[in-house]
C-alpha atoms as a PDB file:
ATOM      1  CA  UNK A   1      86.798  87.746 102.941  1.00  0.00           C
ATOM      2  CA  UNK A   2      88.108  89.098 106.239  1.00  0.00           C
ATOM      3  CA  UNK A   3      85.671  91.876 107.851  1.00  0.00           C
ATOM      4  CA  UNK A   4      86.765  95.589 106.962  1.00  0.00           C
ATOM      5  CA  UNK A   5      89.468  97.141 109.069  1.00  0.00           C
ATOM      6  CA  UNK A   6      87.111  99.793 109.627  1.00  0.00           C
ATOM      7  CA  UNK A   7      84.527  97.576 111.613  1.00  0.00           C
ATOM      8  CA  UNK A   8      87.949  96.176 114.134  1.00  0.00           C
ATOM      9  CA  UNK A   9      88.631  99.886 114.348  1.00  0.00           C
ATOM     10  CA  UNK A  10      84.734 101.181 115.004  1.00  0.00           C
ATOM     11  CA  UNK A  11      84.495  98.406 117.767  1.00  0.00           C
ATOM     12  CA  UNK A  12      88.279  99.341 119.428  1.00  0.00           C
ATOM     13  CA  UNK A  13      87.032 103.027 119.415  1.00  0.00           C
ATOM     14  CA  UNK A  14      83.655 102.547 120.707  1.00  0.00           C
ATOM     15  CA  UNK A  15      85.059 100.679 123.683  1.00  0.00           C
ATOM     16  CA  UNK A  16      87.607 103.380 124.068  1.00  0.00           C
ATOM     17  CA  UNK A  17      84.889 105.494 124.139  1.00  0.00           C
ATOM     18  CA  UNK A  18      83.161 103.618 126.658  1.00  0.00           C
ATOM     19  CA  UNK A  19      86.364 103.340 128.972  1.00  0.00           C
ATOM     20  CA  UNK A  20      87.004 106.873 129.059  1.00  0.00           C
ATOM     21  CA  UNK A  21      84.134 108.226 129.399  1.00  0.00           C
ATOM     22  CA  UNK A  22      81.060 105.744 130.704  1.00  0.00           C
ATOM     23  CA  UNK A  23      78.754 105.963 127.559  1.00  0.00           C
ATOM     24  CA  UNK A  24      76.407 103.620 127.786  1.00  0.00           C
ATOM     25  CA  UNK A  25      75.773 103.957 123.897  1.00  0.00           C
ATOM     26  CA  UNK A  26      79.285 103.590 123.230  1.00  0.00           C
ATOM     27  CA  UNK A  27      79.056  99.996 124.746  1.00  0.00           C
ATOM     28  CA  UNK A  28      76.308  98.888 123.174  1.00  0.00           C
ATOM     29  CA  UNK A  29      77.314  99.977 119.984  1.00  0.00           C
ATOM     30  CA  UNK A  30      80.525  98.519 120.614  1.00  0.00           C
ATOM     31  CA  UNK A  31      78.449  95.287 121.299  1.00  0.00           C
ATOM     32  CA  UNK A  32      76.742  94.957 117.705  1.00  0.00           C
ATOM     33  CA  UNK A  33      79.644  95.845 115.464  1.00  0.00           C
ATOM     34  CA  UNK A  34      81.471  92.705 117.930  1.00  0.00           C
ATOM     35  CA  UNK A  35      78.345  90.649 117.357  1.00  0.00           C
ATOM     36  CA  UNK A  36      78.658  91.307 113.258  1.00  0.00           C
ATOM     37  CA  UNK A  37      82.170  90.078 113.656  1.00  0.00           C
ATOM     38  CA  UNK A  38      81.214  87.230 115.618  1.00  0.00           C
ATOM     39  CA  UNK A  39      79.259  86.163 112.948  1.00  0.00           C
ATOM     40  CA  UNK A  40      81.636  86.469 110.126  1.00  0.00           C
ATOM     41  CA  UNK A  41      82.572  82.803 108.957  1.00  0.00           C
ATOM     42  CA  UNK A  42      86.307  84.147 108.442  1.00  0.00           C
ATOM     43  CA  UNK A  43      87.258  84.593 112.248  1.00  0.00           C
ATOM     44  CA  UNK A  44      89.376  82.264 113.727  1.00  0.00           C
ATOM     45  CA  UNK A  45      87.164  80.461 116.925  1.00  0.00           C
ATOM     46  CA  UNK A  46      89.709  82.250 118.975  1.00  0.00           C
ATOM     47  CA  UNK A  47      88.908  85.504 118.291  1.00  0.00           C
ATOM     48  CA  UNK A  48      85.472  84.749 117.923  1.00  0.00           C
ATOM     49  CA  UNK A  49      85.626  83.655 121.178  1.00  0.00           C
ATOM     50  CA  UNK A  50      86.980  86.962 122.532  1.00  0.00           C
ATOM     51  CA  UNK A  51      84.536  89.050 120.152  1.00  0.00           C
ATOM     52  CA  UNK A  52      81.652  86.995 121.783  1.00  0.00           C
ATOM     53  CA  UNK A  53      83.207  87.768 125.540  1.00  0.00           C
ATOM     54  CA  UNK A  54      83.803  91.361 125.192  1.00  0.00           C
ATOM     55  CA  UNK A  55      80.401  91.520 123.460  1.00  0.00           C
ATOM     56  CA  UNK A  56      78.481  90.343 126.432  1.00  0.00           C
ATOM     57  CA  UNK A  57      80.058  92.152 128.867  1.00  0.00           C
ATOM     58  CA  UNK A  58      79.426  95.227 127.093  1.00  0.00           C
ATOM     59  CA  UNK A  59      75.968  94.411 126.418  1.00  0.00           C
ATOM     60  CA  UNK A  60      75.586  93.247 129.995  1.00  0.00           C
ATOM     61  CA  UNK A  61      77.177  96.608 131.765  1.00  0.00           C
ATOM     62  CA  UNK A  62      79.687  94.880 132.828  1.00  0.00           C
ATOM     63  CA  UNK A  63      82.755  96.342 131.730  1.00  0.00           C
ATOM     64  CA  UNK A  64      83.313  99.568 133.488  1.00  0.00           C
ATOM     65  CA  UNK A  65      86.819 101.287 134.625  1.00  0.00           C
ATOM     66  CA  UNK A  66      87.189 101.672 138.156  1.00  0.00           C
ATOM     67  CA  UNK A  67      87.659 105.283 139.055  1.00  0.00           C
END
């Protein structure tokens, strides 16, 4: 079974979140919900790859908007 459209939405909001407004919390929480859908056996290695990227830049501080 495909992971919940809720968790793709939590992580896309979270890193909205993050974009607009710096939260640190917002990233990392952003991070984990990408690191549970890393882990799902369903996702295509693609987008596991992606999840995986995103998820360690946010994790790492990494991805912030220029201002």
């Amino acid at each position: 079974m495909m992971p919940s459209p809720e968790l793709w939405a939590g992580a896309l909001s979270l890193i909205l979140i993050h974009d607009e407004s710096g939260c640190p919390h917002s990233a990392l929480n952003a991070a984990r919900i990408l690191d549970r859908l890393c882990a799902a056996p369903e996702i295509d290695d693609d987008t596991r790859a992606l999840c995986e990227r995103a998820s360690n830049r946010l994790s790492q501080g990494d991805y912030r908007q220029e201002r």
